[in-house]
C-alpha atoms as a PDB file:
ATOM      1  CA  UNK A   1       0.000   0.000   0.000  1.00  0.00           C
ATOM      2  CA  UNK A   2       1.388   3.749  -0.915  1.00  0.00           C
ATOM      3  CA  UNK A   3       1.963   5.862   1.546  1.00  0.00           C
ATOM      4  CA  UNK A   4      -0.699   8.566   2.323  1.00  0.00           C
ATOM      5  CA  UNK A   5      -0.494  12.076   3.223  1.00  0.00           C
ATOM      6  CA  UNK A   6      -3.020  13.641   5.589  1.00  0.00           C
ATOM      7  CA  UNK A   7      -4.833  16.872   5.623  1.00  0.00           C
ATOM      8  CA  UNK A   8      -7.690  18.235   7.544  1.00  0.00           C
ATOM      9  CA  UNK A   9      -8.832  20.664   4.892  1.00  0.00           C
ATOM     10  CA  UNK A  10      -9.430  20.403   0.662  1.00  0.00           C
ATOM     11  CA  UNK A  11      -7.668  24.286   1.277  1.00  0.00           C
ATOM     12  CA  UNK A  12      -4.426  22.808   1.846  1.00  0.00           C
ATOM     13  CA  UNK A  13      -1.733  22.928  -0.956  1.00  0.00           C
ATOM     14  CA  UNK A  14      -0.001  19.376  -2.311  1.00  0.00           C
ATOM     15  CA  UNK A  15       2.699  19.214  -4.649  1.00  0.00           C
ATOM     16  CA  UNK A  16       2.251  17.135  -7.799  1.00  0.00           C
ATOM     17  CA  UNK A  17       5.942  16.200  -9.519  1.00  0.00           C
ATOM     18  CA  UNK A  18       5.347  15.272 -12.773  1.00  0.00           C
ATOM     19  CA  UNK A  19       8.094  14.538 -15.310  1.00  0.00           C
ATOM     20  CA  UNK A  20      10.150  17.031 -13.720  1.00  0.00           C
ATOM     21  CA  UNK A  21       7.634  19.630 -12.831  1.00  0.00           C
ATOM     22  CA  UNK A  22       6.527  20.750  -9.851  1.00  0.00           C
ATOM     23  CA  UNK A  23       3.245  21.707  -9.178  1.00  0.00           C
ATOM     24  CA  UNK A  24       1.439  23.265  -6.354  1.00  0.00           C
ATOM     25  CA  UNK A  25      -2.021  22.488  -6.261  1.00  0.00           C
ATOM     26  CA  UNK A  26      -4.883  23.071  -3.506  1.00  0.00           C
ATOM     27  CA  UNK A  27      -6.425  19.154  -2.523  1.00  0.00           C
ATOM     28  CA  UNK A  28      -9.731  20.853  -3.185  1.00  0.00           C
ATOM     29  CA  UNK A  29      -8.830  21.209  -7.221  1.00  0.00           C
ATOM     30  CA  UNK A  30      -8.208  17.224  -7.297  1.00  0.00           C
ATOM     31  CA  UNK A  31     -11.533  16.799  -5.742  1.00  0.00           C
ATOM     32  CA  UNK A  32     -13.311  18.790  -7.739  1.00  0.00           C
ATOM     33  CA  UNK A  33     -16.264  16.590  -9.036  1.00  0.00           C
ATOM     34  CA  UNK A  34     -16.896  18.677 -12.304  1.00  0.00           C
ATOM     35  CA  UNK A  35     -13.426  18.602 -13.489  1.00  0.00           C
ATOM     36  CA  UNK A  36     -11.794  15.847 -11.468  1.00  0.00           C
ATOM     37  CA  UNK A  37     -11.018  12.049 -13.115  1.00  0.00           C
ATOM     38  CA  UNK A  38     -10.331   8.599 -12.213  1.00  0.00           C
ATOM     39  CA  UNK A  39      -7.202   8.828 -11.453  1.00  0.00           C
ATOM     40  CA  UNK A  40      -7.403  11.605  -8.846  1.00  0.00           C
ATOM     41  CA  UNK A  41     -10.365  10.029  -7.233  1.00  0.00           C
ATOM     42  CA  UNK A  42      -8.069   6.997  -6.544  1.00  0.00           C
ATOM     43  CA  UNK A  43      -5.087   9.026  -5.142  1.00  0.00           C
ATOM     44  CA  UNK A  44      -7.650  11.668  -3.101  1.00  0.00           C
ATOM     45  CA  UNK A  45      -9.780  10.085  -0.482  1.00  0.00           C
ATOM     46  CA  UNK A  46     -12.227  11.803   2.103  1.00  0.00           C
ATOM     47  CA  UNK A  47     -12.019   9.546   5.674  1.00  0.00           C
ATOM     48  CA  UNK A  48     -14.178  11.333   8.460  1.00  0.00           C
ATOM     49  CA  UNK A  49     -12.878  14.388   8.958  1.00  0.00           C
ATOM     50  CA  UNK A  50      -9.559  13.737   7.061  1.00  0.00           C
ATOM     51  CA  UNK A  51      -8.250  14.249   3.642  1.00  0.00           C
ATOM     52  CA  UNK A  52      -5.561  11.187   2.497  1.00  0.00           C
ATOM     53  CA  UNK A  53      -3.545  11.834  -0.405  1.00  0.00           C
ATOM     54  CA  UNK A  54      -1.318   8.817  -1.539  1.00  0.00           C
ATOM     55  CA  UNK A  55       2.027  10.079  -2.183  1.00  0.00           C
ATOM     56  CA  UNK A  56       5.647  10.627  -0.878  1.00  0.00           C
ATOM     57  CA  UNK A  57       6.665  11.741   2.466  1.00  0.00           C
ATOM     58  CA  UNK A  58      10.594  11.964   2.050  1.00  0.00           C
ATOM     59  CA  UNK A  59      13.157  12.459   5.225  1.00  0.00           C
ATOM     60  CA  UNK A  60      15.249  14.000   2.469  1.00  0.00           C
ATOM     61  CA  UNK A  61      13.869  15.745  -0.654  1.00  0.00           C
ATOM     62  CA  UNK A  62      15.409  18.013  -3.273  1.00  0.00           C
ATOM     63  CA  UNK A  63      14.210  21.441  -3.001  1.00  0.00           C
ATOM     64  CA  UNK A  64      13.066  20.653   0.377  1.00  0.00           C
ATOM     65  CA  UNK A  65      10.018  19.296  -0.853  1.00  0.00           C
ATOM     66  CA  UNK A  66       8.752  16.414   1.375  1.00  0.00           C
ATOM     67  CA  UNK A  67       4.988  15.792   0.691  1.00  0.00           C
ATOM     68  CA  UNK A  68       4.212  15.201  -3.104  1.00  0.00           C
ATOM     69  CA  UNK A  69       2.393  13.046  -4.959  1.00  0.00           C
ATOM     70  CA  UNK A  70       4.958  11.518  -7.854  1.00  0.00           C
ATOM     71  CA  UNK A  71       3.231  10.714 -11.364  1.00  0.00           C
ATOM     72  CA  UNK A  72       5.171   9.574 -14.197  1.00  0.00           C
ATOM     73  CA  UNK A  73       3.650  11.759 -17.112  1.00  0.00           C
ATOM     74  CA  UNK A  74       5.166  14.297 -19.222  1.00  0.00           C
ATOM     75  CA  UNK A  75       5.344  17.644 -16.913  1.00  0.00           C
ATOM     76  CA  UNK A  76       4.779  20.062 -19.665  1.00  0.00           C
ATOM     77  CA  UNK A  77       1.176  18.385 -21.067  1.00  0.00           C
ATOM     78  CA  UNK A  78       0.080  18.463 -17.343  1.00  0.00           C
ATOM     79  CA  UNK A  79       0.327  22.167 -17.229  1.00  0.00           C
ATOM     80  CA  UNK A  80      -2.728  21.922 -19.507  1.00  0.00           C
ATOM     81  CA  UNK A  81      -4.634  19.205 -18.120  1.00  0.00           C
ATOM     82  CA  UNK A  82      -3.926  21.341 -14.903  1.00  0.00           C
ATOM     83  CA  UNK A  83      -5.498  24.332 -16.286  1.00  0.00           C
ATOM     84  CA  UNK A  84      -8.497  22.231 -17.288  1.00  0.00           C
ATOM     85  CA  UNK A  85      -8.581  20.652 -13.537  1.00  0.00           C
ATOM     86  CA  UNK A  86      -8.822  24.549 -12.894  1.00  0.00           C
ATOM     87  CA  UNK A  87     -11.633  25.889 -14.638  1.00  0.00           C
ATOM     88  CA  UNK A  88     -13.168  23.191 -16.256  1.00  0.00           C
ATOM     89  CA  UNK A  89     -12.001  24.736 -20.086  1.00  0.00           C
ATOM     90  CA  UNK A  90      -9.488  24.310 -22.782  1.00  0.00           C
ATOM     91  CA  UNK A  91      -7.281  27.402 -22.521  1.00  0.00           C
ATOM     92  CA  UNK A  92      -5.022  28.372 -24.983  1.00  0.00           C
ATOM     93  CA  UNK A  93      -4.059  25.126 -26.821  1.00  0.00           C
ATOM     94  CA  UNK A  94      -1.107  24.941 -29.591  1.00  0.00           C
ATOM     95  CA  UNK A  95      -3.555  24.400 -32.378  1.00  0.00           C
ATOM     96  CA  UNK A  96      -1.411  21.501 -33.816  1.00  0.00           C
ATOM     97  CA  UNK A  97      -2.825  17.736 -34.068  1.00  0.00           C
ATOM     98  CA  UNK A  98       0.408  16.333 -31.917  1.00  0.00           C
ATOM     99  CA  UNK A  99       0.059  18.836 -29.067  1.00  0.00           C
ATOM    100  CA  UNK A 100      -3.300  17.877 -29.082  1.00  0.00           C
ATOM    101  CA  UNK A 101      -3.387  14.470 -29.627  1.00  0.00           C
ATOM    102  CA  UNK A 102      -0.994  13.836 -26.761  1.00  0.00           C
ATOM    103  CA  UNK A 103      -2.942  15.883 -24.270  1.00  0.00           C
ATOM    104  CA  UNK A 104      -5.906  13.096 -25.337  1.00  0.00           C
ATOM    105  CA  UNK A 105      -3.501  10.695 -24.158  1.00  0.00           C
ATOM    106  CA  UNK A 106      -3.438  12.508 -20.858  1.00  0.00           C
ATOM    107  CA  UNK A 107      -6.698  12.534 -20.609  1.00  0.00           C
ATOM    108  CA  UNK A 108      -7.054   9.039 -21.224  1.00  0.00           C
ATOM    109  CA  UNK A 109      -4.277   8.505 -18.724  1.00  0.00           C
ATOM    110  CA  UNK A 110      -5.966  10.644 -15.931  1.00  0.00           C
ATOM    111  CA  UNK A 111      -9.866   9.356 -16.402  1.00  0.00           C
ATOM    112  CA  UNK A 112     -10.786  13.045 -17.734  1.00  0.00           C
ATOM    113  CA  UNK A 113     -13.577  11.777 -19.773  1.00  0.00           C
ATOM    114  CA  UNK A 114     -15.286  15.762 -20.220  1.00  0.00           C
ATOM    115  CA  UNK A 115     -11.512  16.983 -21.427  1.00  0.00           C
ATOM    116  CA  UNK A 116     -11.498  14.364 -23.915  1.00  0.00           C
ATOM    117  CA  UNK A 117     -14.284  14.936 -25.541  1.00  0.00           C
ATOM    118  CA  UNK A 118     -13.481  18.559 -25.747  1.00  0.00           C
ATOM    119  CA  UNK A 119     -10.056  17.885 -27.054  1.00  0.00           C
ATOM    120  CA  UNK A 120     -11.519  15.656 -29.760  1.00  0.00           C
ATOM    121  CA  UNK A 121     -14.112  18.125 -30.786  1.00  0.00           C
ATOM    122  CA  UNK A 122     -10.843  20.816 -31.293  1.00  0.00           C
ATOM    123  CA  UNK A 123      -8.752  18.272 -33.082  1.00  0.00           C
ATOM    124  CA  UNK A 124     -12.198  17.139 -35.358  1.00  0.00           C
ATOM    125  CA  UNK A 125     -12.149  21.260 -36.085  1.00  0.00           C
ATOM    126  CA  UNK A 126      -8.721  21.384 -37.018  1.00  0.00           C
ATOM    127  CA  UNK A 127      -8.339  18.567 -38.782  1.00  0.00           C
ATOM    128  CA  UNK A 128     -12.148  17.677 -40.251  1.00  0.00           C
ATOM    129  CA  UNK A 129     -11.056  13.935 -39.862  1.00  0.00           C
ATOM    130  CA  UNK A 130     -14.244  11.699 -38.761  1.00  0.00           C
ATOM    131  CA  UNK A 131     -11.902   9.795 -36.119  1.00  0.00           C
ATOM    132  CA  UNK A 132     -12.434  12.845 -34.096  1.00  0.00           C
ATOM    133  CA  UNK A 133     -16.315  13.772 -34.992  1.00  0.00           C
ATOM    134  CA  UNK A 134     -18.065  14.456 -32.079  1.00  0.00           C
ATOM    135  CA  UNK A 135     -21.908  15.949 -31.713  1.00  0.00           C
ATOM    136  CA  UNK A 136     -21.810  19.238 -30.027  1.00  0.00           C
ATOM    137  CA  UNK A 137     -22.704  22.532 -30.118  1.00  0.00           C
ATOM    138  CA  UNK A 138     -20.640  25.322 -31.666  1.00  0.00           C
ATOM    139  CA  UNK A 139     -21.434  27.552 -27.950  1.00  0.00           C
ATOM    140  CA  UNK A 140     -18.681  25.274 -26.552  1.00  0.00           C
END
């Protein structure tokens, strides 16, 4: 079993290290039922009156970092999926198919069903390919 961290309020600040990123992020933005996916519902868990967040606890951290949650994804890409964890939005996306295509992948990885959709729906208007056809409005 991982390690958890424990917090007695969705205020307090985490730090998510991804691919050589560091991230600060507030536990209640990983809990965030509009926006939040699989894979944070796994690693954040409400218990009574305590939030546990599996991750690391180190004696001795770079940076002095001790508490983090470690995820093995490219750090750049989550800076977008972050945003979207955020405000529940694309932001300003690279309109090129890799950029976006990869960030799919993220999605994918991170159970962000919503963000997928809407990153399929940008790539279908970029691209006009019917892989990526998707039924929605133009208000979105």
């Amino acid at each position: 079993m991982a390690p958890e961290l424990s917090f007695n309020s969705e205020d307090a600040w985490i730090n998510i290290f991804v691919g050589g990123q560091l991230y600060p992020i507030q536990v209640k933005t990983l809990m965030n039922p509009q926006t939040s996916g699989s894979y944070f519902k796994d690693v954040v868990k409400i218990l009574d009156a305590n939030i546990k967040v599996r991750g690391v606890q180190w004696e001795q951290s770079p940076n002095h970092i001790k508490n983090r949650v470690e995820i093995d994804r490219d750090g750049l890409l989550f800076r977008e999926v972050l945003q979207y964890l955020r405000n529940g939005k694309l932001t300003s996306l690279p309109p090129d198919q890799f950029t976006l295509e990869a960030l799919m992948a993220e999605a994918d990885f991170f159970g962000l069903e919503k963000y997928r959709e809407m990153l399929k729906r940008k790539l279908w208007k970029l691209t006009g390919k019917r892989q990526y056809y998707a039924c929605y409005s133009d208000s979105e």
